[in-house]
ModelCIF file with pLDDT and N, C-alpha, C, O atoms, coordinates in Angstrom:
data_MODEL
#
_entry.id   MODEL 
#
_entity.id                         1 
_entity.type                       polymer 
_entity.pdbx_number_of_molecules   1 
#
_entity_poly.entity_id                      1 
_entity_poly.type                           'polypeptide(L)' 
_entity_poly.nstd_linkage                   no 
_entity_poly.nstd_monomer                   no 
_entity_poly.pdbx_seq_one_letter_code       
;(UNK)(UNK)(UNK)(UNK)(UNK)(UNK)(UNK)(UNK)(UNK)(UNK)(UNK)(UNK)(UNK)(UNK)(UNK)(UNK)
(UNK)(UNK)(UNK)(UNK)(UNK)(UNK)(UNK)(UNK)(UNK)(UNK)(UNK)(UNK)(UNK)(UNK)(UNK)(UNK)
(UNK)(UNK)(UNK)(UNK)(UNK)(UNK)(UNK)(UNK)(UNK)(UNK)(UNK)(UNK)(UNK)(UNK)(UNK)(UNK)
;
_entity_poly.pdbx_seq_one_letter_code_can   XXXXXXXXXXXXXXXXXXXXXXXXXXXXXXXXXXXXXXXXXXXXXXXX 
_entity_poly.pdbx_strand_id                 A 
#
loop_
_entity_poly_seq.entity_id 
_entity_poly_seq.num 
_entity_poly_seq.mon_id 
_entity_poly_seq.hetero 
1 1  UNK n 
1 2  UNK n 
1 3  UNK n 
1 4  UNK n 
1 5  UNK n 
1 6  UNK n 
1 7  UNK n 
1 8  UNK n 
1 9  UNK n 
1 10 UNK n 
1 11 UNK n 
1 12 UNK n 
1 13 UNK n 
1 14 UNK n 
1 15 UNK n 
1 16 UNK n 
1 17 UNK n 
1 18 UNK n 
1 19 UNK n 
1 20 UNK n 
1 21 UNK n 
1 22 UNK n 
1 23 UNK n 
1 24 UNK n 
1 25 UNK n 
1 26 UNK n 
1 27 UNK n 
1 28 UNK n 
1 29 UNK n 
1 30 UNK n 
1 31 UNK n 
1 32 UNK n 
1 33 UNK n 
1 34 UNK n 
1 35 UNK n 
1 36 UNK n 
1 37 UNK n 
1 38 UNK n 
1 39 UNK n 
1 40 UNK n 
1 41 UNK n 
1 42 UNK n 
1 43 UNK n 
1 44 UNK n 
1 45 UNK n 
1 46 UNK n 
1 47 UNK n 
1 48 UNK n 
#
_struct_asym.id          A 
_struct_asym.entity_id   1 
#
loop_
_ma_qa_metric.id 
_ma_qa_metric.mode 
_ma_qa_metric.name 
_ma_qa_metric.software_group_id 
_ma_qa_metric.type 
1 global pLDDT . pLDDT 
2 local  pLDDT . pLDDT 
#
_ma_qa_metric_global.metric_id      1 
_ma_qa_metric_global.metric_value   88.56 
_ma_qa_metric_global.model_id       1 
_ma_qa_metric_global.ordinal_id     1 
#
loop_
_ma_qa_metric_local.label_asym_id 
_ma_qa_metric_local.label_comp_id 
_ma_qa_metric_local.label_seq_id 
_ma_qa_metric_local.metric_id 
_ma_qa_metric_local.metric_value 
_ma_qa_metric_local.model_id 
_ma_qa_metric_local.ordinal_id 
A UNK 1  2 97.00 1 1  
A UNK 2  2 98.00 1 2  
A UNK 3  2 96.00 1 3  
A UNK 4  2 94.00 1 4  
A UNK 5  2 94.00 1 5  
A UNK 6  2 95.00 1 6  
A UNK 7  2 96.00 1 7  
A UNK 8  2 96.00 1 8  
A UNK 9  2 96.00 1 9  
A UNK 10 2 95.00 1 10 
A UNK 11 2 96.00 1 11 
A UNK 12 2 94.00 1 12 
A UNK 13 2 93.00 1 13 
A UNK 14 2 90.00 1 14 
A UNK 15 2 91.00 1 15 
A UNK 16 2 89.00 1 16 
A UNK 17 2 85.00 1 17 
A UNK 18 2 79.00 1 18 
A UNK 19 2 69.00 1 19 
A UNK 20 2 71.00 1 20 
A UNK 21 2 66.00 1 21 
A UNK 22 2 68.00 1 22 
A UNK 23 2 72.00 1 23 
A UNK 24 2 82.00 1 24 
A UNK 25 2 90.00 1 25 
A UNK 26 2 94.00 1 26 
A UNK 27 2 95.00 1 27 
A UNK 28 2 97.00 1 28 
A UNK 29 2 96.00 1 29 
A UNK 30 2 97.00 1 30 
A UNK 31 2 98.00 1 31 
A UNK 32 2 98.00 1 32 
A UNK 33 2 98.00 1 33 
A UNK 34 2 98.00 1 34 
A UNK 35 2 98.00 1 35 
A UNK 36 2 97.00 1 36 
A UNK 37 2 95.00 1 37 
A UNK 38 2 92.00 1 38 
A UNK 39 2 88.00 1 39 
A UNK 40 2 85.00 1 40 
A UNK 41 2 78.00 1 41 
A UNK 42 2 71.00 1 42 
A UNK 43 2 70.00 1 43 
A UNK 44 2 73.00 1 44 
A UNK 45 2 74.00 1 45 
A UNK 46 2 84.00 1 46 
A UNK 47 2 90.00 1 47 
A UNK 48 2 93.00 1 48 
#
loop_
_atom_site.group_PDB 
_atom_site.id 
_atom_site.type_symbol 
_atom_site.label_atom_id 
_atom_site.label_alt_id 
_atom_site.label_comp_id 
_atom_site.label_asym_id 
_atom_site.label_entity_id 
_atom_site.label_seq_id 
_atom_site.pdbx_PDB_ins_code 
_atom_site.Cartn_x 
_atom_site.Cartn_y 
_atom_site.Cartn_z 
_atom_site.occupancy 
_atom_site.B_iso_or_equiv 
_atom_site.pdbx_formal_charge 
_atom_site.auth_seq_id 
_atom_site.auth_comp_id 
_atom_site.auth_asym_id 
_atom_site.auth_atom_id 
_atom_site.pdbx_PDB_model_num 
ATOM 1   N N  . UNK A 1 1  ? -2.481  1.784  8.962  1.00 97.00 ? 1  UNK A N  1 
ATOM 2   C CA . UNK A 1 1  ? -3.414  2.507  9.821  1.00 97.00 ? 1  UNK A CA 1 
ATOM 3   C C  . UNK A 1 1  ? -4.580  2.993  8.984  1.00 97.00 ? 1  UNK A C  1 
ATOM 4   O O  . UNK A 1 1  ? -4.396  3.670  7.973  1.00 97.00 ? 1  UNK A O  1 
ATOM 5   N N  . UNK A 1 2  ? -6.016  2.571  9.500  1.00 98.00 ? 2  UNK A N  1 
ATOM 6   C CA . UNK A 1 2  ? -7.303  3.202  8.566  1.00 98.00 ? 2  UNK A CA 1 
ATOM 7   C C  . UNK A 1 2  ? -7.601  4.465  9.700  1.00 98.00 ? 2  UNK A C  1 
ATOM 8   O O  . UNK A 1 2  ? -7.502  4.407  10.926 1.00 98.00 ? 2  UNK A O  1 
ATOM 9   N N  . UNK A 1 3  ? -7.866  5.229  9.129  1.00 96.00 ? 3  UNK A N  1 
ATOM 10  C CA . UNK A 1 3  ? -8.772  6.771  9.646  1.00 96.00 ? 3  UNK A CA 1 
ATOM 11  C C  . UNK A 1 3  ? -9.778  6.721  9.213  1.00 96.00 ? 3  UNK A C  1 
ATOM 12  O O  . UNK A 1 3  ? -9.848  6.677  7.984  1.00 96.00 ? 3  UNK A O  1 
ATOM 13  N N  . UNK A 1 4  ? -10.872 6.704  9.915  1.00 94.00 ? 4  UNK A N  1 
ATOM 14  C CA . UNK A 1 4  ? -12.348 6.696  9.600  1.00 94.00 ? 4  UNK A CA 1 
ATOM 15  C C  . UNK A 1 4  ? -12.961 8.155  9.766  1.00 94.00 ? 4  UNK A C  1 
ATOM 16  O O  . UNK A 1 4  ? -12.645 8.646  10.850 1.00 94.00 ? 4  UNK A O  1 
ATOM 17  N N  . UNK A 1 5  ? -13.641 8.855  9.088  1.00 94.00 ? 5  UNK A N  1 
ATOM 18  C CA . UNK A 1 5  ? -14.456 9.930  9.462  1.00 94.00 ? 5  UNK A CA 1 
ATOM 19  C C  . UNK A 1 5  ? -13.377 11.024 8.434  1.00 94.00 ? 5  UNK A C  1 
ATOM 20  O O  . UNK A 1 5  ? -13.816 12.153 8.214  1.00 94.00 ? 5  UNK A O  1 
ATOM 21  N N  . UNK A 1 6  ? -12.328 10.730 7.987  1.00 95.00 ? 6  UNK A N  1 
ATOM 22  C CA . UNK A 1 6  ? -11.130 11.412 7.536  1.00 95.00 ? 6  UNK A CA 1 
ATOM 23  C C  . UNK A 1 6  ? -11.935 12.434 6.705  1.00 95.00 ? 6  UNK A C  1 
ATOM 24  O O  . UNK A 1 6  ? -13.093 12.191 6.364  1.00 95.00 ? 6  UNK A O  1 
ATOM 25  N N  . UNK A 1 7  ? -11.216 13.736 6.341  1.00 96.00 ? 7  UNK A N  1 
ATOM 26  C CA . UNK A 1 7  ? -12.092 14.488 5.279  1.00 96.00 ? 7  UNK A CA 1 
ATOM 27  C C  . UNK A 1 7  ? -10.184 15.683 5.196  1.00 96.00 ? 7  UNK A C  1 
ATOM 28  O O  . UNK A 1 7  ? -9.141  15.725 5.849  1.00 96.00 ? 7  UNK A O  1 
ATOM 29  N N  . UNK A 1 8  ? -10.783 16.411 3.964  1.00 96.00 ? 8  UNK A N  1 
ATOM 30  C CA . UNK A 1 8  ? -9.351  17.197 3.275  1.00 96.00 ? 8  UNK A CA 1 
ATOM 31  C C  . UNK A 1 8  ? -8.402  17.618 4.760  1.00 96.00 ? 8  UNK A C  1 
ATOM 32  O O  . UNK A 1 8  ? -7.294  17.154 5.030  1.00 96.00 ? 8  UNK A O  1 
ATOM 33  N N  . UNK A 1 9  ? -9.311  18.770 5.720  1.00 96.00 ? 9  UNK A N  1 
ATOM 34  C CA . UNK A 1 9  ? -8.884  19.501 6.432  1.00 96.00 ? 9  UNK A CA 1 
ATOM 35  C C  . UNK A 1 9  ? -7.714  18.028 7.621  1.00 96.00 ? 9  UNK A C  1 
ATOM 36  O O  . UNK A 1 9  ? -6.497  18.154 7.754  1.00 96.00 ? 9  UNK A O  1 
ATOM 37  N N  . UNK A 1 10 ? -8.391  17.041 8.157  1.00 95.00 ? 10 UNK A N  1 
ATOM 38  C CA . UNK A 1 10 ? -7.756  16.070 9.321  1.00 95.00 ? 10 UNK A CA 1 
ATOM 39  C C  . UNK A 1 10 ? -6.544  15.615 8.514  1.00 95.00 ? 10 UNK A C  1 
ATOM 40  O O  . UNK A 1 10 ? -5.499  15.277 9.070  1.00 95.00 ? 10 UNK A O  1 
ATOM 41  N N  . UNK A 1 11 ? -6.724  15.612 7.034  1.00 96.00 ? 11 UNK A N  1 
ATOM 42  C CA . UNK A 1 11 ? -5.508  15.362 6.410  1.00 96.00 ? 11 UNK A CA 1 
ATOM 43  C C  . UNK A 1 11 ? -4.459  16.194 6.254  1.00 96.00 ? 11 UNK A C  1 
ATOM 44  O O  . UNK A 1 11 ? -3.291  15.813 6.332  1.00 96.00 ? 11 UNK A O  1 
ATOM 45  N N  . UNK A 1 12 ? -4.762  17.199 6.059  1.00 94.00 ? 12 UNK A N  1 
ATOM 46  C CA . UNK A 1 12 ? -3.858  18.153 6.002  1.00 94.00 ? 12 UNK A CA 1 
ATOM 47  C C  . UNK A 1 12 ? -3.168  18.054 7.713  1.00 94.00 ? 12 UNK A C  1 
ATOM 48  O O  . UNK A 1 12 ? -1.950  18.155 7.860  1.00 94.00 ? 12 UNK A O  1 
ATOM 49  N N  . UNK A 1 13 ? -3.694  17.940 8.398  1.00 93.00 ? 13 UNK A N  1 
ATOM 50  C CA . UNK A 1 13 ? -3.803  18.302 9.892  1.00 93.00 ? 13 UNK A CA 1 
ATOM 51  C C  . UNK A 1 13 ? -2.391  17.138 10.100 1.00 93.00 ? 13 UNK A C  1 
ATOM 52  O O  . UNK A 1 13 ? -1.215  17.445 10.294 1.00 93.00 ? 13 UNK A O  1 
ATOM 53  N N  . UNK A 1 14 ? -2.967  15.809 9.986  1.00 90.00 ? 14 UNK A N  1 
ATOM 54  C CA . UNK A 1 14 ? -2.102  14.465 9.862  1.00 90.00 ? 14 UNK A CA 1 
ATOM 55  C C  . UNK A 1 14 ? -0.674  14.810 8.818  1.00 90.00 ? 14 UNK A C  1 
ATOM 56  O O  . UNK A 1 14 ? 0.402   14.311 9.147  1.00 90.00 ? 14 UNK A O  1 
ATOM 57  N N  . UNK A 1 15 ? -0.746  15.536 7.778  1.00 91.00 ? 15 UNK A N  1 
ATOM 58  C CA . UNK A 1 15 ? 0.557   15.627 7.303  1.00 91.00 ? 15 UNK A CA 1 
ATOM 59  C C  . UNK A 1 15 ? 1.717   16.616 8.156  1.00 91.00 ? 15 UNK A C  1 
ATOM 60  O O  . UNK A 1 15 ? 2.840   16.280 8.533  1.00 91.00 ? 15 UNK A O  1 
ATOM 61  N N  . UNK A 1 16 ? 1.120   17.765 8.294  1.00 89.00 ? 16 UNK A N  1 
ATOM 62  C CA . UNK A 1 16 ? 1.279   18.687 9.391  1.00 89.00 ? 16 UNK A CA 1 
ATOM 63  C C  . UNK A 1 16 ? 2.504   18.224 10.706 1.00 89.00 ? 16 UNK A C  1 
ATOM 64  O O  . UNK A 1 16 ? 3.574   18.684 11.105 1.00 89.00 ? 16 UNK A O  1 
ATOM 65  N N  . UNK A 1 17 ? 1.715   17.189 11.015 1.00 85.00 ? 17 UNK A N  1 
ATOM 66  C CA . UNK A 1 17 ? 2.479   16.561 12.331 1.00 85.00 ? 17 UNK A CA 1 
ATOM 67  C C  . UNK A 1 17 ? 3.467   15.498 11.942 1.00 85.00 ? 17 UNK A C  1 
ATOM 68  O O  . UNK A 1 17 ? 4.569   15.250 12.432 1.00 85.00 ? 17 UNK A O  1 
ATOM 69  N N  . UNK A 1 18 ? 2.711   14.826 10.777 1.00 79.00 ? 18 UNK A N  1 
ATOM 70  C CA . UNK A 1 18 ? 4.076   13.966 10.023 1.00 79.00 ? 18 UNK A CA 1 
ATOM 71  C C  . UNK A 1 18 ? 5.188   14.757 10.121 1.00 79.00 ? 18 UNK A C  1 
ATOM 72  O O  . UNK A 1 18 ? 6.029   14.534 10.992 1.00 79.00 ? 18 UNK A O  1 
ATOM 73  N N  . UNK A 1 19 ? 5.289   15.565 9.415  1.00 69.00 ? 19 UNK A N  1 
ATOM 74  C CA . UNK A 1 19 ? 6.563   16.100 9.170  1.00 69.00 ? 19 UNK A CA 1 
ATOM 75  C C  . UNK A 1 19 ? 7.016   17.112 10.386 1.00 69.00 ? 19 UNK A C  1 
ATOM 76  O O  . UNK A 1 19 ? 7.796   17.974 9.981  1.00 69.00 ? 19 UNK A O  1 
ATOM 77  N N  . UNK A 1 20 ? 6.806   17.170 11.319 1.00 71.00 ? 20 UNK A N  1 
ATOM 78  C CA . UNK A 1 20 ? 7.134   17.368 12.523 1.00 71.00 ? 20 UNK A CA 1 
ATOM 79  C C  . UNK A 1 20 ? 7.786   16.157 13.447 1.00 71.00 ? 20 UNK A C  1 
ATOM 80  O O  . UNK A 1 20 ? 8.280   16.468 14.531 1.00 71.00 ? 20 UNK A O  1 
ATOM 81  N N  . UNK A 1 21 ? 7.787   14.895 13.052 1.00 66.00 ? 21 UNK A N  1 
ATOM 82  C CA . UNK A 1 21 ? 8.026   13.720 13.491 1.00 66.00 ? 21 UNK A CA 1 
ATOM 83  C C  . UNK A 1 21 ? 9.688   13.941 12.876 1.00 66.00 ? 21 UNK A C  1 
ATOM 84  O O  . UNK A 1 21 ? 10.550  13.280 13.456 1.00 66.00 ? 21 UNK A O  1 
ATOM 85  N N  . UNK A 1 22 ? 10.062  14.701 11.913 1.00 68.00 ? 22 UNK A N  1 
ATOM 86  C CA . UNK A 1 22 ? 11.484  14.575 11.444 1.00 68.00 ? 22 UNK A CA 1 
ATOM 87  C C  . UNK A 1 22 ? 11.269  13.928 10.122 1.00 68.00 ? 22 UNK A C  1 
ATOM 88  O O  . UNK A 1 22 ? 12.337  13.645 9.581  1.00 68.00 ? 22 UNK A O  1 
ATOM 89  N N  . UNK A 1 23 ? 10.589  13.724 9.685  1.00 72.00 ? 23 UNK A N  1 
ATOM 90  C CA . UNK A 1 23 ? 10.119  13.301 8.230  1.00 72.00 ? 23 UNK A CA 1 
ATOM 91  C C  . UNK A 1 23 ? 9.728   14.296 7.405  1.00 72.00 ? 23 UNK A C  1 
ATOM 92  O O  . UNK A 1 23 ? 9.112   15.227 7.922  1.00 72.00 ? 23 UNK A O  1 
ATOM 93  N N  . UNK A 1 24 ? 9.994   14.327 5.952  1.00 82.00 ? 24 UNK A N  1 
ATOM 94  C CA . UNK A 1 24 ? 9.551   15.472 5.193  1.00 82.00 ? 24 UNK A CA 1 
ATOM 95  C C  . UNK A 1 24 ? 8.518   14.924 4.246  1.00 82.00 ? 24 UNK A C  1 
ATOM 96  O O  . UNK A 1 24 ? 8.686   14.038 3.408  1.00 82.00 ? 24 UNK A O  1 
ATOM 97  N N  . UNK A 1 25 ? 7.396   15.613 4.523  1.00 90.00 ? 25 UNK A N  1 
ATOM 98  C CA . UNK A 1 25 ? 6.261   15.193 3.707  1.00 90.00 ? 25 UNK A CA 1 
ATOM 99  C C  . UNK A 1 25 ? 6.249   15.846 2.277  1.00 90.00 ? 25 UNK A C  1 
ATOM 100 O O  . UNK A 1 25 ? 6.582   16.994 1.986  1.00 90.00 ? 25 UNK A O  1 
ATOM 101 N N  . UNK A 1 26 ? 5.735   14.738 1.362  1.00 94.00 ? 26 UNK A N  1 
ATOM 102 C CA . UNK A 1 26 ? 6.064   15.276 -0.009 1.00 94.00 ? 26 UNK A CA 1 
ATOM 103 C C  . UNK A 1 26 ? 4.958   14.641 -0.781 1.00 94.00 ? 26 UNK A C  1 
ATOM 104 O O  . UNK A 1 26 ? 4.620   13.466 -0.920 1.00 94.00 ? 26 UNK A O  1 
ATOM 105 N N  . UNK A 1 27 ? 4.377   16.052 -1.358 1.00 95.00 ? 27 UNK A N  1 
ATOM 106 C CA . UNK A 1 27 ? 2.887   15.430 -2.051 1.00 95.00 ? 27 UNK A CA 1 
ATOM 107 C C  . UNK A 1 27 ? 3.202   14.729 -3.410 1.00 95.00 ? 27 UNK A C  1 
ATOM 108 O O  . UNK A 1 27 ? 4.046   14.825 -4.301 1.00 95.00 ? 27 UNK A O  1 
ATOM 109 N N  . UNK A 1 28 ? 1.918   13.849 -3.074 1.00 97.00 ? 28 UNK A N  1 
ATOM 110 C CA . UNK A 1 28 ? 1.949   12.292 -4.064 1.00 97.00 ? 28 UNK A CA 1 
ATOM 111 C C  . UNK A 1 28 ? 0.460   13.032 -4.966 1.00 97.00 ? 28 UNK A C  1 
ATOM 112 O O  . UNK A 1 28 ? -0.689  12.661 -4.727 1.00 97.00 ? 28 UNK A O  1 
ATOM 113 N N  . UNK A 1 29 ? 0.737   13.877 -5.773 1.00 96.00 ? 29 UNK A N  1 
ATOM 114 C CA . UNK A 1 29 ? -0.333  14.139 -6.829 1.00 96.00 ? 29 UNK A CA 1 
ATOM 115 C C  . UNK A 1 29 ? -1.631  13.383 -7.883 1.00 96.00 ? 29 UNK A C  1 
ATOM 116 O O  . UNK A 1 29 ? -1.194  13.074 -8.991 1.00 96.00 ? 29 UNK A O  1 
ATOM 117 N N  . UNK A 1 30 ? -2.572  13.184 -7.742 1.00 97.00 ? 30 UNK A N  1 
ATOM 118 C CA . UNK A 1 30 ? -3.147  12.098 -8.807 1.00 97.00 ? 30 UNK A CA 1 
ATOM 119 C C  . UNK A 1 30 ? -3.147  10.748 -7.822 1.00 97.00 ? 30 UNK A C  1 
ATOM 120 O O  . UNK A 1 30 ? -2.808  9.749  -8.455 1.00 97.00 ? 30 UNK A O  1 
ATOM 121 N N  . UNK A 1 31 ? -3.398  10.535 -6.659 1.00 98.00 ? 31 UNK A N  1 
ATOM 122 C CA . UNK A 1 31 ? -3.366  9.060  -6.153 1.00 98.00 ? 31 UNK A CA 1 
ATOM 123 C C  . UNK A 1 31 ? -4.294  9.523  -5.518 1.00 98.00 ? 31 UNK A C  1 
ATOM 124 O O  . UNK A 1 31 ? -4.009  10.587 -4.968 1.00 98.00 ? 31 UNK A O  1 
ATOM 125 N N  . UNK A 1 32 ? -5.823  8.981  -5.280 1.00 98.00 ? 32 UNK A N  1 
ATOM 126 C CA . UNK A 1 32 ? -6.789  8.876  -4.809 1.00 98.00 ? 32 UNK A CA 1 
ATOM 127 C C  . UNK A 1 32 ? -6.861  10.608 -4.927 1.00 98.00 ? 32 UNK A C  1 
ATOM 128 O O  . UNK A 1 32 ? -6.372  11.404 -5.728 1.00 98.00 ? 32 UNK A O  1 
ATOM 129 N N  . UNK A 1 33 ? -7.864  10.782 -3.517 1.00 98.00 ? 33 UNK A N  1 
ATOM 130 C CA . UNK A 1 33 ? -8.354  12.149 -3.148 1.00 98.00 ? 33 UNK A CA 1 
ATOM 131 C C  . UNK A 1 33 ? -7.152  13.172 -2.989 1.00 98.00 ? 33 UNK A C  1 
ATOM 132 O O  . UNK A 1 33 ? -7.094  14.238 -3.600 1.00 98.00 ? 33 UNK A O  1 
ATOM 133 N N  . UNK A 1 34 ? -6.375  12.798 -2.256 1.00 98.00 ? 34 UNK A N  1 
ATOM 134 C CA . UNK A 1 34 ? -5.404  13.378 -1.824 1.00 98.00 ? 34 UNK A CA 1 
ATOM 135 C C  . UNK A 1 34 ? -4.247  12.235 -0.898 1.00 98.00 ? 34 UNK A C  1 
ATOM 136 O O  . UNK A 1 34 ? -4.677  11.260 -0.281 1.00 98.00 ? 34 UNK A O  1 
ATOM 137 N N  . UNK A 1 35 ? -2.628  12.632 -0.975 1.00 98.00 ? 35 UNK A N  1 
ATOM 138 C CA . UNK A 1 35 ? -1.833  11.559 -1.169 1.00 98.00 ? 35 UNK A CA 1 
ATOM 139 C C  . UNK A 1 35 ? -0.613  12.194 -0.509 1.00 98.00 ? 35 UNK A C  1 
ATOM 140 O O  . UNK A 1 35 ? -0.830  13.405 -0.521 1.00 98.00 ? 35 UNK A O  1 
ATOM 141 N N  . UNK A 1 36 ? 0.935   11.876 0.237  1.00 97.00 ? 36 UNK A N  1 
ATOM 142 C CA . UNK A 1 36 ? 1.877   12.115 0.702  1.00 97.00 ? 36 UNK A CA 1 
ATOM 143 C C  . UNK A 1 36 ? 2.407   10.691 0.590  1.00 97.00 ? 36 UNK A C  1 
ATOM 144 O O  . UNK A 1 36 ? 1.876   9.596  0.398  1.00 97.00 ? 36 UNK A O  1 
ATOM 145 N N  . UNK A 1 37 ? 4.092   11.269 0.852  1.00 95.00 ? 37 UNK A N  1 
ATOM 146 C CA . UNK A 1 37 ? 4.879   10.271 1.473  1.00 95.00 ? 37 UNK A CA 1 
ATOM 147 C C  . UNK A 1 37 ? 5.735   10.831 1.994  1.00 95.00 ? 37 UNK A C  1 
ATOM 148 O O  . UNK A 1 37 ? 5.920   12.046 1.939  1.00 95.00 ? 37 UNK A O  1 
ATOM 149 N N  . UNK A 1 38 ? 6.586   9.795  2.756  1.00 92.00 ? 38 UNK A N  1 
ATOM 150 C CA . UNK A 1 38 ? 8.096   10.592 3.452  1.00 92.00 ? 38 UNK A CA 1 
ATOM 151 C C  . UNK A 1 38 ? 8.720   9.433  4.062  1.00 92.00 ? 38 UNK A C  1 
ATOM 152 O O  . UNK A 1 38 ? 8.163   8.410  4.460  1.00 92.00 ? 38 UNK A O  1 
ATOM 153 N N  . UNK A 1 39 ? 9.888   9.714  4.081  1.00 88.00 ? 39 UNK A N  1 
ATOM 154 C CA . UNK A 1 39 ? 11.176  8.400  4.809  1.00 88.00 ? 39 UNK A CA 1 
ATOM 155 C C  . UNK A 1 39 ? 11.714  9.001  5.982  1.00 88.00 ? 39 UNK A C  1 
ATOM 156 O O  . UNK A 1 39 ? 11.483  10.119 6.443  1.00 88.00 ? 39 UNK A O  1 
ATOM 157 N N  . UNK A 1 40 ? 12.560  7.987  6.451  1.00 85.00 ? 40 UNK A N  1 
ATOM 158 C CA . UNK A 1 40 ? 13.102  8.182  7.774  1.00 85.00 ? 40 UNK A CA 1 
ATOM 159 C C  . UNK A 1 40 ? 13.999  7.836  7.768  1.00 85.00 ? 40 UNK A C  1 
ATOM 160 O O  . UNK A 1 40 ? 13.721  6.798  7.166  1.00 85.00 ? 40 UNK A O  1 
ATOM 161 N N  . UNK A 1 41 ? 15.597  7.724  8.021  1.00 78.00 ? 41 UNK A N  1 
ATOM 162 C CA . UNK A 1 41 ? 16.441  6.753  8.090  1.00 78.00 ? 41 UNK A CA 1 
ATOM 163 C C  . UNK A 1 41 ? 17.365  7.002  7.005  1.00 78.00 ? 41 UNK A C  1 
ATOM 164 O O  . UNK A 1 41 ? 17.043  7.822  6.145  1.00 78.00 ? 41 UNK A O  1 
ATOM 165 N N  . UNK A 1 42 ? 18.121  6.589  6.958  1.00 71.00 ? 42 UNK A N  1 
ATOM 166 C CA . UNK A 1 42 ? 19.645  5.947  6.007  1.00 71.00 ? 42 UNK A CA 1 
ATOM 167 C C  . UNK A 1 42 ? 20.200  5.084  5.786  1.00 71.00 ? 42 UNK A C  1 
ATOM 168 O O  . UNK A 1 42 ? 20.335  4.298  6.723  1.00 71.00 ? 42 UNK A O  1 
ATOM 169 N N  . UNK A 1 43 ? 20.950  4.653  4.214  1.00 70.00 ? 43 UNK A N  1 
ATOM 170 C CA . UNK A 1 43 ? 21.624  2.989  3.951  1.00 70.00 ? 43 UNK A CA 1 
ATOM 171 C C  . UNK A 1 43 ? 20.760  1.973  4.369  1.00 70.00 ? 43 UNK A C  1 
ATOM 172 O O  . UNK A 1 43 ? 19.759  2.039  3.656  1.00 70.00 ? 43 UNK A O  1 
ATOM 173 N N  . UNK A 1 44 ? 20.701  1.420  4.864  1.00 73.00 ? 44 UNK A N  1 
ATOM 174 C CA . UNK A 1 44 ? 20.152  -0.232 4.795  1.00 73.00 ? 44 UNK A CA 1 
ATOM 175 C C  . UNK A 1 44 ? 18.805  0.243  5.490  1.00 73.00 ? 44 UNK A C  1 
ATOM 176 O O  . UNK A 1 44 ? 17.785  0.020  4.838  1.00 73.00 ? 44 UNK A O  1 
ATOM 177 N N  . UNK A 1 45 ? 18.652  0.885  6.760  1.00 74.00 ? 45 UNK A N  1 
ATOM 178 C CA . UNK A 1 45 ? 17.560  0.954  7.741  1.00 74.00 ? 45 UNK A CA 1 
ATOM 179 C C  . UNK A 1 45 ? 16.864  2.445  7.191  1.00 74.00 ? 45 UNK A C  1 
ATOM 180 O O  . UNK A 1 45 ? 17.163  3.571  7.589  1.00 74.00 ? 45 UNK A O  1 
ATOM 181 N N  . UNK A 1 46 ? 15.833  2.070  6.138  1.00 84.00 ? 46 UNK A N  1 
ATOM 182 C CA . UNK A 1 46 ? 15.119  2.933  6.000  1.00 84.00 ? 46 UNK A CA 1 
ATOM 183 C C  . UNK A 1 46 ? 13.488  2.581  5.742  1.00 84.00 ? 46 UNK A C  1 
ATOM 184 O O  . UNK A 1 46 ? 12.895  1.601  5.293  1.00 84.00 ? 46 UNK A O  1 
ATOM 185 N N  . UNK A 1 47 ? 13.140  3.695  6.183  1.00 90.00 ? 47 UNK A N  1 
ATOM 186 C CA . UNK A 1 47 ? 10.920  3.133  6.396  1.00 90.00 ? 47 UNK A CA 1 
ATOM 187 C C  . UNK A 1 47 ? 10.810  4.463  5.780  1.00 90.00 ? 47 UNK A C  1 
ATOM 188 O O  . UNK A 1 47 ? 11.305  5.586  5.872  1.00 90.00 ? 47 UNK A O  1 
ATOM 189 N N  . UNK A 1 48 ? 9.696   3.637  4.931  1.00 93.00 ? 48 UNK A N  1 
ATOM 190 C CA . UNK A 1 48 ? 8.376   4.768  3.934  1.00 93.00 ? 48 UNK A CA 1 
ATOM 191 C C  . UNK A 1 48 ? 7.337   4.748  4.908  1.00 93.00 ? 48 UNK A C  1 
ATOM 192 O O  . UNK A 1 48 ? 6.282   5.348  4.698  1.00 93.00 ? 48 UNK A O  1 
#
């Protein structure tokens, strides 16, 4: 997914709701401007 117009605050905003999805967002330090990740799932069936 690209986000166009993106700036610090819509990001923060977008992690926000990530981890409201049941995912735990976890900052990715030093990768571009600013950076997260988070998983979903267990054993075999799991998404980054």
């Amino acid at each position: 997914r690209f986000a166009t117009g993106a700036d610090a605050a819509s990001f923060a905003k977008g992690k926000e709701g990530f981890g409201s999805g049941g995912q735990r967002a976890k900052d990715l330090p030093g990768f571009f401007d600013e950076a997260y990740t988070g998983s979903l799932g267990t054993g075999e069936v799991l998404v980054n």
